[in-house]
PDB file of N, CA and C in Angstrom:
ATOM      1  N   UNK A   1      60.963  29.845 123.785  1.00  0.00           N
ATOM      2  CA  UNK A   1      61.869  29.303 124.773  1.00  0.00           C
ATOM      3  C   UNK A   1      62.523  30.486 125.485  1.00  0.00           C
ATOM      4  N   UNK A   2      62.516  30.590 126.913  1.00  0.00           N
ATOM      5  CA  UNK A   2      63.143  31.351 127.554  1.00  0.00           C
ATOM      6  C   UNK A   2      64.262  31.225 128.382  1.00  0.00           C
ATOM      7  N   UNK A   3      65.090  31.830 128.709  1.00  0.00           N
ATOM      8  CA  UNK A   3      66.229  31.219 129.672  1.00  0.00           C
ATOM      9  C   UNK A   3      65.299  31.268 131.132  1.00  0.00           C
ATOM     10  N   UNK A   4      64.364  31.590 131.672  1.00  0.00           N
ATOM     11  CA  UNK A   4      63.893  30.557 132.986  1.00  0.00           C
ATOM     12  C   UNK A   4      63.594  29.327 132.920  1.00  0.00           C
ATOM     13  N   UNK A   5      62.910  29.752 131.341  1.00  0.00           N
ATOM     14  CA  UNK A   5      62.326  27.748 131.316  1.00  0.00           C
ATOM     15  C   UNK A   5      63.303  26.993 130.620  1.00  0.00           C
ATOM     16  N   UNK A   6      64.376  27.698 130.471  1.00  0.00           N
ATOM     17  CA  UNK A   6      65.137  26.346 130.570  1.00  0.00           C
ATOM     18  C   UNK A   6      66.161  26.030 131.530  1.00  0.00           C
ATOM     19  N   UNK A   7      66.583  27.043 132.547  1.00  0.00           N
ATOM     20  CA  UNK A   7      67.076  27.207 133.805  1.00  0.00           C
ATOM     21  C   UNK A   7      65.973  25.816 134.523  1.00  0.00           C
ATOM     22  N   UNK A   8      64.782  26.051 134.130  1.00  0.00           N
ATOM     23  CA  UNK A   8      63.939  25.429 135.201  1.00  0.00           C
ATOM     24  C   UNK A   8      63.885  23.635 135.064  1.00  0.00           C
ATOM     25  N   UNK A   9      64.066  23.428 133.642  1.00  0.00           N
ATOM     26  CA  UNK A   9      63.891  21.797 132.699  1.00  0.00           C
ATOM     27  C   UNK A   9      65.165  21.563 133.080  1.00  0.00           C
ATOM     28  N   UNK A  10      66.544  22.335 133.248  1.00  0.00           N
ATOM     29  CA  UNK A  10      67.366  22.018 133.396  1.00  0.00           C
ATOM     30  C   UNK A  10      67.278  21.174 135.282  1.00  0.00           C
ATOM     31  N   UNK A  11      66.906  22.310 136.033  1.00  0.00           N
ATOM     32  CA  UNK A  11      66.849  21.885 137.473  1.00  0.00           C
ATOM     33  C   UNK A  11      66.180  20.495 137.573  1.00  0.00           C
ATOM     34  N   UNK A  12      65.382  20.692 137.124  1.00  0.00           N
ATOM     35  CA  UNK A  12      64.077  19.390 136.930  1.00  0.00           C
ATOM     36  C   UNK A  12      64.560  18.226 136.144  1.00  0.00           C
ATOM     37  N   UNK A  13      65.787  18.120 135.502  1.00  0.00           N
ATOM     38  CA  UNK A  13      66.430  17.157 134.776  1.00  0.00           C
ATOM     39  C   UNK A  13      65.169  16.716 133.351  1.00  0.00           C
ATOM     40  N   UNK A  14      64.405  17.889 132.611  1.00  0.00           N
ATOM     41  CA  UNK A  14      63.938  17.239 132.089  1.00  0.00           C
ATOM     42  C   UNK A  14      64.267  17.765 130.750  1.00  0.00           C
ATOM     43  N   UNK A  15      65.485  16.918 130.392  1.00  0.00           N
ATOM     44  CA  UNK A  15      66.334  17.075 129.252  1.00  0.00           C
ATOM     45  C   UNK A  15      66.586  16.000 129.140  1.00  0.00           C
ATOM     46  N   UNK A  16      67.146  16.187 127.331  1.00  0.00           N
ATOM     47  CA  UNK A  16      68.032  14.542 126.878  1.00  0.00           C
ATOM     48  C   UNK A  16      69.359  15.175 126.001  1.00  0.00           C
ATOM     49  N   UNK A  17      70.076  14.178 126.013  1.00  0.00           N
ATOM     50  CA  UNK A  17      71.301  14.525 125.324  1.00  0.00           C
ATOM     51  C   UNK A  17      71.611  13.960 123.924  1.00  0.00           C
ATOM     52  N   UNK A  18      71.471  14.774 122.965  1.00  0.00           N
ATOM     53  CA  UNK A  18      71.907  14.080 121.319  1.00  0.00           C
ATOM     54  C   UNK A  18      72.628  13.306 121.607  1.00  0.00           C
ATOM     55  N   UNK A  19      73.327  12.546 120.649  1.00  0.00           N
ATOM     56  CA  UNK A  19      74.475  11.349 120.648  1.00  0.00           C
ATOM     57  C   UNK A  19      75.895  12.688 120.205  1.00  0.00           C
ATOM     58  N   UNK A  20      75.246  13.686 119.405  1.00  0.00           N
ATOM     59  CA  UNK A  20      76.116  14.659 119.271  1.00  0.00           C
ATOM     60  C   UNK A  20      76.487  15.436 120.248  1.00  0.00           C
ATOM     61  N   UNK A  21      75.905  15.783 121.498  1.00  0.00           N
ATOM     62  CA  UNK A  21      76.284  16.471 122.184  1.00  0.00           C
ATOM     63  C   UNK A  21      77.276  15.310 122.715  1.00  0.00           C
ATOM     64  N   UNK A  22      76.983  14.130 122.892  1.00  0.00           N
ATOM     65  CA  UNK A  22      78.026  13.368 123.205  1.00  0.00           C
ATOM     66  C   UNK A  22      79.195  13.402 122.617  1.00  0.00           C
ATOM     67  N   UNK A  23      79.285  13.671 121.939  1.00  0.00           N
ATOM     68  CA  UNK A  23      80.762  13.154 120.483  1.00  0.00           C
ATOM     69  C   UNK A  23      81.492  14.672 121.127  1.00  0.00           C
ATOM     70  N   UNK A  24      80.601  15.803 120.779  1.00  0.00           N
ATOM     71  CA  UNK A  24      81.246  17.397 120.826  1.00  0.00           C
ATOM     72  C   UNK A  24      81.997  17.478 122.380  1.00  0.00           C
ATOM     73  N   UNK A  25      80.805  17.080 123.534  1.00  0.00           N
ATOM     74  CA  UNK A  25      81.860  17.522 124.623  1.00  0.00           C
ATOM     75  C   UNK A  25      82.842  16.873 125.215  1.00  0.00           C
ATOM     76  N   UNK A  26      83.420  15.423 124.777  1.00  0.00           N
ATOM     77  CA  UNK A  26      84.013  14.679 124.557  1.00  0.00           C
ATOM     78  C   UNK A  26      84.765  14.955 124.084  1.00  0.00           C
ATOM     79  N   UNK A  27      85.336  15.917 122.853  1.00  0.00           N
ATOM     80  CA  UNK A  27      86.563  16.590 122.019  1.00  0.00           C
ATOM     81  C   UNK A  27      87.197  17.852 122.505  1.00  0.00           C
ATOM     82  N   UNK A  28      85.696  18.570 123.363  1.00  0.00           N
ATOM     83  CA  UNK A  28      86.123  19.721 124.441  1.00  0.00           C
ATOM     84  C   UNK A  28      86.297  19.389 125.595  1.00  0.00           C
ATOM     85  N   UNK A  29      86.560  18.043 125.755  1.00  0.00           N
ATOM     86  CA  UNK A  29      86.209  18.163 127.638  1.00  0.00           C
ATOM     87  C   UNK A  29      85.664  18.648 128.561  1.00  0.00           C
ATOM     88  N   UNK A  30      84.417  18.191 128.281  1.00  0.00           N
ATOM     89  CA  UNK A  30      83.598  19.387 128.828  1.00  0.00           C
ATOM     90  C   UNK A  30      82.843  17.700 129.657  1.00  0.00           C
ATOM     91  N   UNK A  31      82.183  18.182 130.909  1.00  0.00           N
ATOM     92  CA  UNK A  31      81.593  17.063 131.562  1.00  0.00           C
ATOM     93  C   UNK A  31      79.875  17.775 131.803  1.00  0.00           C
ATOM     94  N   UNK A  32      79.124  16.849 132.052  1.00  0.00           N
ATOM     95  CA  UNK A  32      77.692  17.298 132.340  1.00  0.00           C
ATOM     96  C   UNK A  32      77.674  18.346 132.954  1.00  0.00           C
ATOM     97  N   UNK A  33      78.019  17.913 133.975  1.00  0.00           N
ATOM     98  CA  UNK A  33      77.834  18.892 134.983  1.00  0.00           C
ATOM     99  C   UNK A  33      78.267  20.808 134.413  1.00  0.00           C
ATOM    100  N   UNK A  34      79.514  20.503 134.113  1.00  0.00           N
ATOM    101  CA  UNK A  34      79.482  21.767 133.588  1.00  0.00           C
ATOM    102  C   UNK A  34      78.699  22.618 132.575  1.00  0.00           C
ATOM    103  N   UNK A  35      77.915  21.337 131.801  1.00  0.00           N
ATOM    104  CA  UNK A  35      76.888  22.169 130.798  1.00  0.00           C
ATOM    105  C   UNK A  35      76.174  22.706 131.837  1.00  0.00           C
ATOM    106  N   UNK A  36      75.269  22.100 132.776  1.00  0.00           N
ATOM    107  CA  UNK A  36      74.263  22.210 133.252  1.00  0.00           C
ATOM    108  C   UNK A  36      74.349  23.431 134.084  1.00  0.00           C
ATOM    109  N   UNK A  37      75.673  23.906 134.659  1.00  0.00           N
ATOM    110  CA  UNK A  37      76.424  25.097 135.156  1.00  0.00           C
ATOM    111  C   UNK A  37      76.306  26.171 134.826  1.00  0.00           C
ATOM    112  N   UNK A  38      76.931  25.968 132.844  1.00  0.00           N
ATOM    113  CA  UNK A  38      76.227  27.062 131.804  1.00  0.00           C
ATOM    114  C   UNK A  38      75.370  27.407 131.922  1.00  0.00           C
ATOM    115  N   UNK A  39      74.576  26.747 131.680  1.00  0.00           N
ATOM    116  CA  UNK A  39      72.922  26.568 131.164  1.00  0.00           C
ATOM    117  C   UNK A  39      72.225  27.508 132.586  1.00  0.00           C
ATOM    118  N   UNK A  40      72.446  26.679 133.659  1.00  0.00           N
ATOM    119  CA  UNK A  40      71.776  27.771 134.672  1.00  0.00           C
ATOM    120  C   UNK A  40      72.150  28.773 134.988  1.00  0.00           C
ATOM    121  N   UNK A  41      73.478  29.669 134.300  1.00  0.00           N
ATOM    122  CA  UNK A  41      74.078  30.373 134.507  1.00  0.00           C
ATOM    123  C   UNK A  41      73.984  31.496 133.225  1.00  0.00           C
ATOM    124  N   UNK A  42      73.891  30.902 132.782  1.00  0.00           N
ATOM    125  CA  UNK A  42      74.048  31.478 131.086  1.00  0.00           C
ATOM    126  C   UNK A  42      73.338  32.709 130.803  1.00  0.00           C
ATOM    127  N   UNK A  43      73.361  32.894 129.494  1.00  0.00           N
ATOM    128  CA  UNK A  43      72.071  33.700 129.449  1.00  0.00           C
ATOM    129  C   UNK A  43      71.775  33.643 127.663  1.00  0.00           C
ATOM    130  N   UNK A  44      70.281  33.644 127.272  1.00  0.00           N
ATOM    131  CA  UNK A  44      69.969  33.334 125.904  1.00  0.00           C
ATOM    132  C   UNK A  44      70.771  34.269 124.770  1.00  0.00           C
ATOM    133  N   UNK A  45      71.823  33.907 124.259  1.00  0.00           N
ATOM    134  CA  UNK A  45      72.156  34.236 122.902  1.00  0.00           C
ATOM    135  C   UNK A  45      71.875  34.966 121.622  1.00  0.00           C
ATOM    136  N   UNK A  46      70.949  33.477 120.900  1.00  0.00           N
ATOM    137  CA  UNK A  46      70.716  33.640 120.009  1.00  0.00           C
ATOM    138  C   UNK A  46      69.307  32.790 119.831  1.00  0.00           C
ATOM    139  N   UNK A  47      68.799  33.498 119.174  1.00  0.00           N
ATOM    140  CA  UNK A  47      67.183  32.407 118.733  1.00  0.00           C
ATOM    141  C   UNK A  47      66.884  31.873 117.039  1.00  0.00           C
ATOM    142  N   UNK A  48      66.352  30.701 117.195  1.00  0.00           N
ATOM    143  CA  UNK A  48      66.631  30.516 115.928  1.00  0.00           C
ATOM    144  C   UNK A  48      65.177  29.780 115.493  1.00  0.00           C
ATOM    145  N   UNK A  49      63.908  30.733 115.288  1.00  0.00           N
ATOM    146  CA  UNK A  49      62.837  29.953 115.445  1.00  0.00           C
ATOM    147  C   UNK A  49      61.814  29.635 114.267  1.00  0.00           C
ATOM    148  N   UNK A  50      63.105  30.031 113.138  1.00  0.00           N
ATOM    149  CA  UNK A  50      63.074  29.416 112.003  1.00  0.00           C
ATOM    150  C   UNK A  50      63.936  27.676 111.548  1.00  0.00           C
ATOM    151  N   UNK A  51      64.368  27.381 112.175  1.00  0.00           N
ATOM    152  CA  UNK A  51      65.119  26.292 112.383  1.00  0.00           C
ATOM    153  C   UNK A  51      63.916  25.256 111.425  1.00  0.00           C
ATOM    154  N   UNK A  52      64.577  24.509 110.516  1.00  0.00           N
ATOM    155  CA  UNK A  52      63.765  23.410 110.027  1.00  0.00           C
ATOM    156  C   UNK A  52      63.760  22.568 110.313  1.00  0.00           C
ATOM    157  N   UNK A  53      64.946  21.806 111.950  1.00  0.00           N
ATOM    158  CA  UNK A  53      64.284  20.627 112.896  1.00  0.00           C
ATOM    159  C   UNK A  53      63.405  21.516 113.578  1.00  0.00           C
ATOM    160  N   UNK A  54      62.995  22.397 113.760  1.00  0.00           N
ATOM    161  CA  UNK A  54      62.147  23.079 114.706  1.00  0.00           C
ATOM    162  C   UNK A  54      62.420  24.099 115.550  1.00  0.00           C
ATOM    163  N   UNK A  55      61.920  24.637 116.457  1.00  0.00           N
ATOM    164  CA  UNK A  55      62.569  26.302 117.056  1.00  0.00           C
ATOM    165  C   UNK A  55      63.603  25.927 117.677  1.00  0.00           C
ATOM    166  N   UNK A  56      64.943  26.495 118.123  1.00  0.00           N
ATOM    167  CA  UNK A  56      65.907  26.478 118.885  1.00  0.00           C
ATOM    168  C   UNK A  56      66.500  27.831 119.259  1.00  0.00           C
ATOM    169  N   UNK A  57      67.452  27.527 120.174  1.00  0.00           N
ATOM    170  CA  UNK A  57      68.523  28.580 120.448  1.00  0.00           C
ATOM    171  C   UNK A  57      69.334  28.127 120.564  1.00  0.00           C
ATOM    172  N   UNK A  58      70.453  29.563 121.322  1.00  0.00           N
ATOM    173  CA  UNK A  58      71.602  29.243 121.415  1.00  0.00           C
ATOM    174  C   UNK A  58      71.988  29.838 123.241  1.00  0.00           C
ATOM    175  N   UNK A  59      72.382  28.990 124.203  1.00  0.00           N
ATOM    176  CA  UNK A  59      73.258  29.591 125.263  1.00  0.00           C
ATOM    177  C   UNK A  59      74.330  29.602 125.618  1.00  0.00           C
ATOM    178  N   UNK A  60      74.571  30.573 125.941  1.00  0.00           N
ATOM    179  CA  UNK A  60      75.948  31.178 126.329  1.00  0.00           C
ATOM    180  C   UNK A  60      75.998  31.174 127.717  1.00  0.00           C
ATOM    181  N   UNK A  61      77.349  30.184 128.377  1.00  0.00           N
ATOM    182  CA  UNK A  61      77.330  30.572 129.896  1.00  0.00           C
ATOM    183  C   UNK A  61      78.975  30.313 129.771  1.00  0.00           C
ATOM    184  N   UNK A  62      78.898  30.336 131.566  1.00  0.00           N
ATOM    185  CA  UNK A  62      80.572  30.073 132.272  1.00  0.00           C
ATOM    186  C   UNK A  62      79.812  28.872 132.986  1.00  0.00           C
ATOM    187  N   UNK A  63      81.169  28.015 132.934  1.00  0.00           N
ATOM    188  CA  UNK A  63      81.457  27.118 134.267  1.00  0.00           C
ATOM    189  C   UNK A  63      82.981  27.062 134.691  1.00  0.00           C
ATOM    190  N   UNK A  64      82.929  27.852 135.596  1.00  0.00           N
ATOM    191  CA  UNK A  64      84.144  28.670 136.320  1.00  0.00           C
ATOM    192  C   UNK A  64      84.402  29.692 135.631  1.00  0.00           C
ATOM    193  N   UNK A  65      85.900  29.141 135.046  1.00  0.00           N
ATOM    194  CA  UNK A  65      86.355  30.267 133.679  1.00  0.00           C
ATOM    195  C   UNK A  65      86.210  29.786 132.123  1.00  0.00           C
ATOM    196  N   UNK A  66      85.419  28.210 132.321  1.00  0.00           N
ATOM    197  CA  UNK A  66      85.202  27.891 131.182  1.00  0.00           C
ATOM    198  C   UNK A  66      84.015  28.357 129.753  1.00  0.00           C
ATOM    199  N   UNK A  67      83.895  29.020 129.010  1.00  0.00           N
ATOM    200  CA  UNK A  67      83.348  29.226 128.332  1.00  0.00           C
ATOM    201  C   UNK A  67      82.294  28.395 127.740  1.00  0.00           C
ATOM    202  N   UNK A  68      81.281  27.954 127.474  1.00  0.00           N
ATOM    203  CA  UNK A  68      80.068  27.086 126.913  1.00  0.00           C
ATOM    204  C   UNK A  68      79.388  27.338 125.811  1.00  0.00           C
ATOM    205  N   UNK A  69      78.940  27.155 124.781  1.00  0.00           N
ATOM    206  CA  UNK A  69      77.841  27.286 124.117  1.00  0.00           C
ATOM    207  C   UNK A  69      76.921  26.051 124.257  1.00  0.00           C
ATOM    208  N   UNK A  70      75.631  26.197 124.224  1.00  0.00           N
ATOM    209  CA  UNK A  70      74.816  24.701 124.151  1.00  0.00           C
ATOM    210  C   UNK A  70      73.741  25.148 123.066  1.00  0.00           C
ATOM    211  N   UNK A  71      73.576  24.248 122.168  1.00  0.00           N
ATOM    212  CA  UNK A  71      72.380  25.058 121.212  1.00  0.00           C
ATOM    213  C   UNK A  71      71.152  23.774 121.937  1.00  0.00           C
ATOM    214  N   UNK A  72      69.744  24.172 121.712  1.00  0.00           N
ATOM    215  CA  UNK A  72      69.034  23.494 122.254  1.00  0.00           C
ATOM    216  C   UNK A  72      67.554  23.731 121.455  1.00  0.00           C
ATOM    217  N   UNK A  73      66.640  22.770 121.925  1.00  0.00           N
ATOM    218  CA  UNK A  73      65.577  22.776 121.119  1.00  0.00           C
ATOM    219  C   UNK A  73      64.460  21.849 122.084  1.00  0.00           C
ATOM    220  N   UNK A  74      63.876  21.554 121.213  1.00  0.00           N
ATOM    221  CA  UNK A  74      62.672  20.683 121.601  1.00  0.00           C
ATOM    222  C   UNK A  74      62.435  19.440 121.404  1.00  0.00           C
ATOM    223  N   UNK A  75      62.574  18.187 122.312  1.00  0.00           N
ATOM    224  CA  UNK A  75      61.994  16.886 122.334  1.00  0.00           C
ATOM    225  C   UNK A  75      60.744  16.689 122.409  1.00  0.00           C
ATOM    226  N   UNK A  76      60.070  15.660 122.868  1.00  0.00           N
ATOM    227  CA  UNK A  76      59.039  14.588 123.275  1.00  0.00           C
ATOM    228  C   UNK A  76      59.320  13.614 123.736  1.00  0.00           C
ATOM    229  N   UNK A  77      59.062  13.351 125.145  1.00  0.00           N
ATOM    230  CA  UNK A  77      59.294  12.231 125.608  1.00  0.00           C
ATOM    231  C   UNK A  77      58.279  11.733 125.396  1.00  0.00           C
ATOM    232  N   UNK A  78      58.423  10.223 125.429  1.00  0.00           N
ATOM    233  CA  UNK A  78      56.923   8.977 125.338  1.00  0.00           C
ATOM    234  C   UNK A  78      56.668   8.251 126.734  1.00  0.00           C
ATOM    235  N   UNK A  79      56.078   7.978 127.293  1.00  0.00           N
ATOM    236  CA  UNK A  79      54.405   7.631 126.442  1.00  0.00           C
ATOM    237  C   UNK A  79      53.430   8.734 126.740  1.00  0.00           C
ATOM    238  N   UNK A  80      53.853   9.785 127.578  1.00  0.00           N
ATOM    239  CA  UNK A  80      52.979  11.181 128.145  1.00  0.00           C
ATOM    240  C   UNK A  80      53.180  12.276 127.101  1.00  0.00           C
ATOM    241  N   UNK A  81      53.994  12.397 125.866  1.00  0.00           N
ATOM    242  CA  UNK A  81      53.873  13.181 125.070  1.00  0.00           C
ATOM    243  C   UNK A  81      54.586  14.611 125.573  1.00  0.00           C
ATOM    244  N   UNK A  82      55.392  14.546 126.962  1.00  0.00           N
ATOM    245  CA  UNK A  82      56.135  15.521 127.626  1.00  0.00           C
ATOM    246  C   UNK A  82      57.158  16.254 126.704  1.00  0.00           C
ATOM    247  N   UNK A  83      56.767  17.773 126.787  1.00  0.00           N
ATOM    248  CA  UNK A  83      57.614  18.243 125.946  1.00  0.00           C
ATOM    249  C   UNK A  83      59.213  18.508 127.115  1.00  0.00           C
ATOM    250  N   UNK A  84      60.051  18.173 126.648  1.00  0.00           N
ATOM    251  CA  UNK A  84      61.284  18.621 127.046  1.00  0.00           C
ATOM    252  C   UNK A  84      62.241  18.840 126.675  1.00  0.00           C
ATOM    253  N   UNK A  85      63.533  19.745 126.876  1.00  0.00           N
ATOM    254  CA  UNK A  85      64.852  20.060 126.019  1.00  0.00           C
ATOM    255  C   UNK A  85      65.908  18.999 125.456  1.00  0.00           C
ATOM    256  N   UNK A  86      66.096  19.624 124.091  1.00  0.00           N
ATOM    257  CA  UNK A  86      66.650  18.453 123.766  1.00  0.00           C
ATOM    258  C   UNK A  86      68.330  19.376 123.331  1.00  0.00           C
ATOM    259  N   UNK A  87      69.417  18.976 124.712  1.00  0.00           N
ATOM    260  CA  UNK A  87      70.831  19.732 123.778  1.00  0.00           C
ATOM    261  C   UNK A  87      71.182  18.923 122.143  1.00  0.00           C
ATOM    262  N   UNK A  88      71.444  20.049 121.526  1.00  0.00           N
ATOM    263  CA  UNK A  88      71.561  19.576 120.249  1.00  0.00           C
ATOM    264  C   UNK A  88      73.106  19.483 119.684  1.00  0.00           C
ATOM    265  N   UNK A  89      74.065  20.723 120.504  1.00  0.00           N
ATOM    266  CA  UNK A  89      75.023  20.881 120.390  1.00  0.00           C
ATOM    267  C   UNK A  89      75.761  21.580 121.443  1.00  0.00           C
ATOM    268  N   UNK A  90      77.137  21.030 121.771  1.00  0.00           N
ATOM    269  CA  UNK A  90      77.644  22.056 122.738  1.00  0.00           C
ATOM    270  C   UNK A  90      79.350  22.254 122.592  1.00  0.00           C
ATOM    271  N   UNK A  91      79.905  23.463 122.129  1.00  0.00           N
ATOM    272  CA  UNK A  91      80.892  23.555 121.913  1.00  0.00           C
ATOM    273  C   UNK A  91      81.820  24.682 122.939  1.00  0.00           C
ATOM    274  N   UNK A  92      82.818  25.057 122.872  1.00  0.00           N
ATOM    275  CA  UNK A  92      83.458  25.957 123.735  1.00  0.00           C
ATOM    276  C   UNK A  92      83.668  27.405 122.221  1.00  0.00           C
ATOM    277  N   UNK A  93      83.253  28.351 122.752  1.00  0.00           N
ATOM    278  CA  UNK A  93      83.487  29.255 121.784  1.00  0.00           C
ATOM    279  C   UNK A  93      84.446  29.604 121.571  1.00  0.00           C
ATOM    280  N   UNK A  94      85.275  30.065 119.879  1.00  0.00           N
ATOM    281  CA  UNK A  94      87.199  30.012 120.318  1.00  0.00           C
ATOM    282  C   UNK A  94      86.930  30.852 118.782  1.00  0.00           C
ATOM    283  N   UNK A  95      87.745  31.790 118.822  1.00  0.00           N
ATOM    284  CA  UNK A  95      87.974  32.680 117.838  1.00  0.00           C
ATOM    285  C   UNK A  95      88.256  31.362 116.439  1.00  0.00           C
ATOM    286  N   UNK A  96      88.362  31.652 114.764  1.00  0.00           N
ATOM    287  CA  UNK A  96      87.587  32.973 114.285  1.00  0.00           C
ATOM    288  C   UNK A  96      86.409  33.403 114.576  1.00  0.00           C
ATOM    289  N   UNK A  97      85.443  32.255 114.899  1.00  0.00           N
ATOM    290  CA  UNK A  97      84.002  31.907 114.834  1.00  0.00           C
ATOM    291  C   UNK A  97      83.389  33.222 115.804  1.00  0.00           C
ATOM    292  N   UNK A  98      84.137  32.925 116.966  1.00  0.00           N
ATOM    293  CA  UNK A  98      83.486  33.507 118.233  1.00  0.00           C
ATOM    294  C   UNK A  98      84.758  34.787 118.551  1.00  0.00           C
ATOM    295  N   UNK A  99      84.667  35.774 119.011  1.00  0.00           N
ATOM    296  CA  UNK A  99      85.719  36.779 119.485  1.00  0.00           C
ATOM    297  C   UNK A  99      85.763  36.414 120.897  1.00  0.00           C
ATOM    298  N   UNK A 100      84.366  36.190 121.601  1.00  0.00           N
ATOM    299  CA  UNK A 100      84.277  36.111 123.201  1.00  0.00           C
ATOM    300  C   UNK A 100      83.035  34.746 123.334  1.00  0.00           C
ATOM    301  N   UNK A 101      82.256  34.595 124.528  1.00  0.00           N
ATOM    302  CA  UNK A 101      81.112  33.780 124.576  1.00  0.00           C
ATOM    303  C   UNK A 101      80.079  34.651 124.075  1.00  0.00           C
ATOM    304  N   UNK A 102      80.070  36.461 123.895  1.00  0.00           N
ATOM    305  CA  UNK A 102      78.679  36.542 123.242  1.00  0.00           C
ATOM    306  C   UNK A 102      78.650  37.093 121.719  1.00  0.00           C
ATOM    307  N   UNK A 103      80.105  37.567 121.589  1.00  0.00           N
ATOM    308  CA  UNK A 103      80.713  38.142 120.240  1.00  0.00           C
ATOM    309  C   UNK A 103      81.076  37.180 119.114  1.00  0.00           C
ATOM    310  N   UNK A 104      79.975  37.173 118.029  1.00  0.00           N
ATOM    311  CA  UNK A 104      80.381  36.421 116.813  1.00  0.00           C
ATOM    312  C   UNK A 104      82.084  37.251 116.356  1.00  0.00           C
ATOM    313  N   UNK A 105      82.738  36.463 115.640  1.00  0.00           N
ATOM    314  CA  UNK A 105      83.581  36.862 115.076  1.00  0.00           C
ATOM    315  C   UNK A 105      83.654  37.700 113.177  1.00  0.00           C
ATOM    316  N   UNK A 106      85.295  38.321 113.055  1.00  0.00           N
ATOM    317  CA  UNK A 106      84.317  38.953 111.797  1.00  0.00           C
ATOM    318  C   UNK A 106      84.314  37.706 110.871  1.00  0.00           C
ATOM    319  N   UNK A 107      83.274  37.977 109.670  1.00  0.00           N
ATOM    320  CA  UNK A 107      83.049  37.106 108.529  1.00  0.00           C
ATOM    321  C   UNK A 107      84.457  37.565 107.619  1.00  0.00           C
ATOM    322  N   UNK A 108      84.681  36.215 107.254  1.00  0.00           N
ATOM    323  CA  UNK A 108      85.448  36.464 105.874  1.00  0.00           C
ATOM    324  C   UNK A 108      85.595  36.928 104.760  1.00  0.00           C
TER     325      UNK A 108
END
């Protein structure tokens, strides 16, 4: 997964949204649009392509001065078998965890 191709699935709307990404940006106030802001804005993080739902990452963007994370991965749409992004999670990064949007924070 690269940040063009997902700059590009993003343009192309060919994404779906967990029920979790629902619940998360809902507690951050965060609206679509502004993921999608991130996301084309962003830039790839972290990779995680050991993941045991399957390969993912992590992006890091702004929408304005707002901070984003979106972790993301891989669907299937039906009945064409279309592979497309699936957000898995999206939170606002906020210290201890995070120092900044690309700086983990220290461990305990």
């Amino acid at each position: 997964m690269t940040i063009d191709e997902i700059r590009r699935l993003i343009r192309e709307g060919r994404y779906e949204v967990s029920i979790h990404v629902q619940q998360e940006r809902l507690e951050d106030d965060l609206d679509i649009d502004e993921i999608e802001v991130a996301l084309l804005q962003g830039e790839l993080i972290e990779e995680y392509p050991n993941d045991p739902r399957g390969p993912s990452c992590l992006v890091g963007g702004l929408a304005g001065a707002k901070p984003i994370h979106v972790v993301l991965g891989w669907a299937t749409r039906k009945p064409k078998a279309e592979r497309i992004l699936r957000l898995i999670t999206v939170y606002i990064p906020r210290p201890p965890k995070w120092n900044d949007l690309r700086t983990r924070g220290a461990k305990p």
